[in-house]
C-alpha atoms as a PDB file:
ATOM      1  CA  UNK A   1       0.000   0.000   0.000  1.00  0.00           C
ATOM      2  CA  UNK A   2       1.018   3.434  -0.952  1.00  0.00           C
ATOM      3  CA  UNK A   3       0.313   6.507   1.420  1.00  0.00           C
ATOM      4  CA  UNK A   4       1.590   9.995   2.089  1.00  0.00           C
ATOM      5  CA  UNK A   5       3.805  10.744   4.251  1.00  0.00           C
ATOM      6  CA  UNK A   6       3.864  13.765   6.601  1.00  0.00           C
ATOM      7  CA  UNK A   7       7.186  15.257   7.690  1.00  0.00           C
ATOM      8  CA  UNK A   8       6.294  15.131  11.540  1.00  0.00           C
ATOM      9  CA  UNK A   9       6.665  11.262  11.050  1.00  0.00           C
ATOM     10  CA  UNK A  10       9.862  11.261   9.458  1.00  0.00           C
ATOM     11  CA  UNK A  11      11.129  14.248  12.087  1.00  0.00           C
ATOM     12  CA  UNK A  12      10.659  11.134  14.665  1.00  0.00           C
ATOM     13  CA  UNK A  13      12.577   8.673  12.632  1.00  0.00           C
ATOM     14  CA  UNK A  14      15.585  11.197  13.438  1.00  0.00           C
ATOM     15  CA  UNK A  15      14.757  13.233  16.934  1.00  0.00           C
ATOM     16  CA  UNK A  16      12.999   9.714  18.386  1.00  0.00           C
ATOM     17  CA  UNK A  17      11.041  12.477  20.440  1.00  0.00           C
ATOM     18  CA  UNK A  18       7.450  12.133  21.487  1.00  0.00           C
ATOM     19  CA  UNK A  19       5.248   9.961  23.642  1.00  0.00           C
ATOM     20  CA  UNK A  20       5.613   6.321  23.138  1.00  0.00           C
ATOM     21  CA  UNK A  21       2.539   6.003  20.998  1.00  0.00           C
ATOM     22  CA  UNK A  22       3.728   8.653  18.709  1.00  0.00           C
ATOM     23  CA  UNK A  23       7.137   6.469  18.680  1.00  0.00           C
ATOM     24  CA  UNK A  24       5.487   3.493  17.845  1.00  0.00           C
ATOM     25  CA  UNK A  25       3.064   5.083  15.031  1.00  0.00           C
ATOM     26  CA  UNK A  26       6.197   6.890  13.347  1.00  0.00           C
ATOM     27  CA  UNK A  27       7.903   2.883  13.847  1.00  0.00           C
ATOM     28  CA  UNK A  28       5.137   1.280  12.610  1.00  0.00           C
ATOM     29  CA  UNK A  29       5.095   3.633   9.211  1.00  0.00           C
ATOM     30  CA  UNK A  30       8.939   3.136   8.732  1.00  0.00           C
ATOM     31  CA  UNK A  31       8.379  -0.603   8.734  1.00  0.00           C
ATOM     32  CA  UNK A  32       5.700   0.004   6.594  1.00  0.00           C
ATOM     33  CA  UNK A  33       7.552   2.009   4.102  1.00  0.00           C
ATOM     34  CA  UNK A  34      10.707  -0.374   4.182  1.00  0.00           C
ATOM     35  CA  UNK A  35       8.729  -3.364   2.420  1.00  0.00           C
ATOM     36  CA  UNK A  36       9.395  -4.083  -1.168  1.00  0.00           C
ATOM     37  CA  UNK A  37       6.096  -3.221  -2.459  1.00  0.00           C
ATOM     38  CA  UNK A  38       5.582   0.828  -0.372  1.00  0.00           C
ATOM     39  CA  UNK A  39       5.871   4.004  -2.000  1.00  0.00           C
ATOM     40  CA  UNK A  40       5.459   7.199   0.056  1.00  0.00           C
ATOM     41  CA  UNK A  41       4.092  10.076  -1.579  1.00  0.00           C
ATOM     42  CA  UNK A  42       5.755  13.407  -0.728  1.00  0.00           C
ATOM     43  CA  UNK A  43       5.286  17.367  -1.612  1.00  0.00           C
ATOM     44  CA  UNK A  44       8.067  19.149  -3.005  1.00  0.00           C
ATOM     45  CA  UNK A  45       8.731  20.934   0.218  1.00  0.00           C
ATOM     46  CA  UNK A  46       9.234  17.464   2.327  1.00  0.00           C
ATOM     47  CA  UNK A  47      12.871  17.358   2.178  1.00  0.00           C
ATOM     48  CA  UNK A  48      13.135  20.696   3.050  1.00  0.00           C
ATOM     49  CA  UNK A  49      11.416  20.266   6.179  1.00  0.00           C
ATOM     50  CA  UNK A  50      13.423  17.354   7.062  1.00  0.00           C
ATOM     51  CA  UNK A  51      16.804  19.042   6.438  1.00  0.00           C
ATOM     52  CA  UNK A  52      16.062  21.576   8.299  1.00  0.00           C
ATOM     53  CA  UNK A  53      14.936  19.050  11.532  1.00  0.00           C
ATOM     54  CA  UNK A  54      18.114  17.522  10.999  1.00  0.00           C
ATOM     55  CA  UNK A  55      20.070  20.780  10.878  1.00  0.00           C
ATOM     56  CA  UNK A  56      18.490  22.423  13.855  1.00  0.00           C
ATOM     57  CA  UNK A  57      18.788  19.558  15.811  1.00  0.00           C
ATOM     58  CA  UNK A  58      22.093  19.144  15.398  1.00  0.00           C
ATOM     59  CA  UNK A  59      23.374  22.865  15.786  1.00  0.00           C
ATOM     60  CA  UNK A  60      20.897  22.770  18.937  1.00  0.00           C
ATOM     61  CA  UNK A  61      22.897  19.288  20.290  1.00  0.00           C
ATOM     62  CA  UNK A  62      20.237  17.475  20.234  1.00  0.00           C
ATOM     63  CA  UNK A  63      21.687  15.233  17.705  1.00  0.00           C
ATOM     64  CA  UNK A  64      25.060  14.324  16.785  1.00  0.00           C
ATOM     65  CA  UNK A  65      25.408  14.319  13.160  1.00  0.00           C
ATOM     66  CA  UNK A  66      26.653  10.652  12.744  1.00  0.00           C
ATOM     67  CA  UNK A  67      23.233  10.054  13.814  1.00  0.00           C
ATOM     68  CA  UNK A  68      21.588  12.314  10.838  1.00  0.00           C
ATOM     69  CA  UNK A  69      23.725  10.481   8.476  1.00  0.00           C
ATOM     70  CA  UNK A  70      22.254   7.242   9.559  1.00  0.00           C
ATOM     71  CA  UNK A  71      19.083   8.409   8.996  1.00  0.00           C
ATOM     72  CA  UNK A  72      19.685   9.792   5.542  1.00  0.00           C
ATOM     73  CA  UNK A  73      21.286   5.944   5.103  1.00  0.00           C
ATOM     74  CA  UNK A  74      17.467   5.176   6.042  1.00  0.00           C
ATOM     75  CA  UNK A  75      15.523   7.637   4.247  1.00  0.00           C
ATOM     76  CA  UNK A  76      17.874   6.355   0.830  1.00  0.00           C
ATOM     77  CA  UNK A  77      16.138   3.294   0.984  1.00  0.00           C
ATOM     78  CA  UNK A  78      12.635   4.368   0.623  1.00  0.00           C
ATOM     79  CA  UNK A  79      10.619   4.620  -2.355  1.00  0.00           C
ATOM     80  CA  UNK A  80       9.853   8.374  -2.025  1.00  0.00           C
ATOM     81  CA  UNK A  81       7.911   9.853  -5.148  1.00  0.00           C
ATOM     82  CA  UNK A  82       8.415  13.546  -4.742  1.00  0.00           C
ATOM     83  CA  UNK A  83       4.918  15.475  -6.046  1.00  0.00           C
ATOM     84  CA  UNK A  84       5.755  19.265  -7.936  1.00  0.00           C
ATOM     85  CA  UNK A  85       1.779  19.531  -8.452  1.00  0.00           C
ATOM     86  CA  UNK A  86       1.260  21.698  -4.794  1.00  0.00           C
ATOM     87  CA  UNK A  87       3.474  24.464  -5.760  1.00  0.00           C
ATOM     88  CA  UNK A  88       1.402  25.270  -9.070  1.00  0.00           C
ATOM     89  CA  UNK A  89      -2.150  25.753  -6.989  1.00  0.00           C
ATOM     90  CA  UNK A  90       0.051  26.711  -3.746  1.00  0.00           C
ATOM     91  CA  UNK A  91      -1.779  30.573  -3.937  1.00  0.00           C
ATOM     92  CA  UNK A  92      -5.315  28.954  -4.852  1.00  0.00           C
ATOM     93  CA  UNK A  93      -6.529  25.509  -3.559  1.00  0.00           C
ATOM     94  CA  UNK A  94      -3.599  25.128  -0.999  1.00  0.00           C
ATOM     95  CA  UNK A  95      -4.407  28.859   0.204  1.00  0.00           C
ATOM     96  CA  UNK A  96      -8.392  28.172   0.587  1.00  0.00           C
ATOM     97  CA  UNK A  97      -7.385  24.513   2.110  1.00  0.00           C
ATOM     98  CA  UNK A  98      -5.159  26.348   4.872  1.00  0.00           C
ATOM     99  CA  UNK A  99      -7.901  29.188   5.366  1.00  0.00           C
ATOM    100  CA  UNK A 100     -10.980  26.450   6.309  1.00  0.00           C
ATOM    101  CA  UNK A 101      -8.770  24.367   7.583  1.00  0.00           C
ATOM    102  CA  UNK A 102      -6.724  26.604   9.806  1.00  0.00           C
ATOM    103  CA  UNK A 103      -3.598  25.157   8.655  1.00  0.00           C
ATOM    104  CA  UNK A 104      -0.577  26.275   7.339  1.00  0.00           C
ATOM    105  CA  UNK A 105       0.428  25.541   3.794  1.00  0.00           C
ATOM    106  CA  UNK A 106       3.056  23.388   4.096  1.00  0.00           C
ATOM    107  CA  UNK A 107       0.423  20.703   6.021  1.00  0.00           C
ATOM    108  CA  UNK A 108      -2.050  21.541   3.658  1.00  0.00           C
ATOM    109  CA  UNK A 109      -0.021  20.735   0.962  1.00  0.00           C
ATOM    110  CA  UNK A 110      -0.272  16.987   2.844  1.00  0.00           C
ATOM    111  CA  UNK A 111      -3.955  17.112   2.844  1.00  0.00           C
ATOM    112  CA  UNK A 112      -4.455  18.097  -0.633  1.00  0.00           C
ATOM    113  CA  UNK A 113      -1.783  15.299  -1.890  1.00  0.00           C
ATOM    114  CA  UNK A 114      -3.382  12.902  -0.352  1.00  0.00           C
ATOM    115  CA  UNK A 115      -6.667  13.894  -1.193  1.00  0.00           C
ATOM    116  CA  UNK A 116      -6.076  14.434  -4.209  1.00  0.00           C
ATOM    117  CA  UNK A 117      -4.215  11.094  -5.074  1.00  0.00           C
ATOM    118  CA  UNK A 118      -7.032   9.236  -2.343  1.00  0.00           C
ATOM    119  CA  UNK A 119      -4.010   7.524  -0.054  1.00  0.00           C
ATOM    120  CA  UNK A 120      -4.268   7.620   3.638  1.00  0.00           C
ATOM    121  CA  UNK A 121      -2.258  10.066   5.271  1.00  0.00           C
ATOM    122  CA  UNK A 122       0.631   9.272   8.002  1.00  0.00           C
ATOM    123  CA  UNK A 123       0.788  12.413  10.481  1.00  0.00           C
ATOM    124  CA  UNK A 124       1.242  12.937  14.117  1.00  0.00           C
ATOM    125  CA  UNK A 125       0.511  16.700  13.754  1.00  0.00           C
ATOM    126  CA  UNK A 126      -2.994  17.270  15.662  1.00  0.00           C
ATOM    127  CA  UNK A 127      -4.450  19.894  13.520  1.00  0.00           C
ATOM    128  CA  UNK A 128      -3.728  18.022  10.540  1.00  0.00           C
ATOM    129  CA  UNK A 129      -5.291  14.846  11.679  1.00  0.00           C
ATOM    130  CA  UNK A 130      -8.197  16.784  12.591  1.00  0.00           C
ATOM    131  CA  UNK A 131      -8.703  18.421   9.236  1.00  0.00           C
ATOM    132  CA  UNK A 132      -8.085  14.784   7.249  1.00  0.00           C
ATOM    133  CA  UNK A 133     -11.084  13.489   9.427  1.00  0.00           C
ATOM    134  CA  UNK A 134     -13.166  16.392   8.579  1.00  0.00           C
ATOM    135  CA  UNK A 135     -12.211  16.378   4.919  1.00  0.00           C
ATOM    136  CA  UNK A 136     -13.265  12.253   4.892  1.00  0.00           C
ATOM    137  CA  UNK A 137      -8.988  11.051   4.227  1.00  0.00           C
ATOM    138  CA  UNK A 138      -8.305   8.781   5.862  1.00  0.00           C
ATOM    139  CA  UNK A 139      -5.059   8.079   8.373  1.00  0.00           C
ATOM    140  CA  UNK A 140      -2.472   5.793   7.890  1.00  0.00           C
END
C-alpha cells in the first residue's frame, strides 16, 4: 500500500522524540515504508522540512550528526515519489485549504496530496489529523 507521508513522522525517525505512541506510530510507518512493495508520496517541500529538523537539531545538540547520516542511510532506501503539483495551486486551492482548515500551507499541501491522489495520510501533527477526518482522508 502506498500513502503519504507527513514530515512530523519522518522528524521522529531522526529526533525519536514524542510519547511512546507517537514512537510506535512513526515505527510502525517506517516498517511500513521499508517493504518491497511501499511508495510514500511526498510534496516538493518534504525534504526541506526534514533538512532543516536535521540541521536544527544538530546545531541545537540534540543530535550528533553521525546520527543524521544514519538516517539519511534510512531515508535512501525508501521509495519516495516527490509530487511538484502543490506548488502550481500553492496561492489557490492550498491557500483556501489552509484558510478552512486553519492550517498552514506546508500541512495543507499533505492534505491536498493525499486527497487528491485518495491515499491515507501518516501524520502525528494534531491539527492536521483533525482536518483529514473532517475532509473524509483517511489516516495511515
Amino acid at each position: 500500500m502506498t500513502l503519504v507521508l507527513d514530515a512530523s513522522v519522518t522528524a521522529r525517525w531522526l529526533s525519536k522524540d514524542g510519547s511512546a505512541s507517537d514512537l510506535a506510530y512513526a515505527n510502525a510507518i517506517l516498517d511500513r515504508l521499508t517493504m518491497p512493495d511501499e511508495r510514500a508520496h511526498v510534496p516538493c517541500h518534504w525534504s526541506l522540512e526534514i533538512a532543516n529538523v536535521a540541521i536544527r537539531g544538530e546545531r541545537k545538540g540534540f543530535i550528533e550528526w553521525r546520527m543524521v547520516e544514519l538516517f539519511l542511510e534510512i531515508l535512501a532506501d525508501i521509495n519516495f515519489q516527490i509530487d511538484f503539483e502543490a506548488s502550481t495551486h500553492a496561492l489557490t486551492d492550498l491557500t483556501q485549504l489552509a484558510r478552512h482548515y486553519r492550517l498552514t500551507p506546508y500541512d495543507a499541501a499533505y492534505l491536498e496530496l493525499a486527497s487528491r491522489l485518495s491515499l491515507p495520510l501518516a501524520t502525528l501533527d494534531k491539527d492536521l489529523r483533525r482536518a483529514a477526518e473532517q475532509a473524509g482522508v483517511p489516516l495511515a
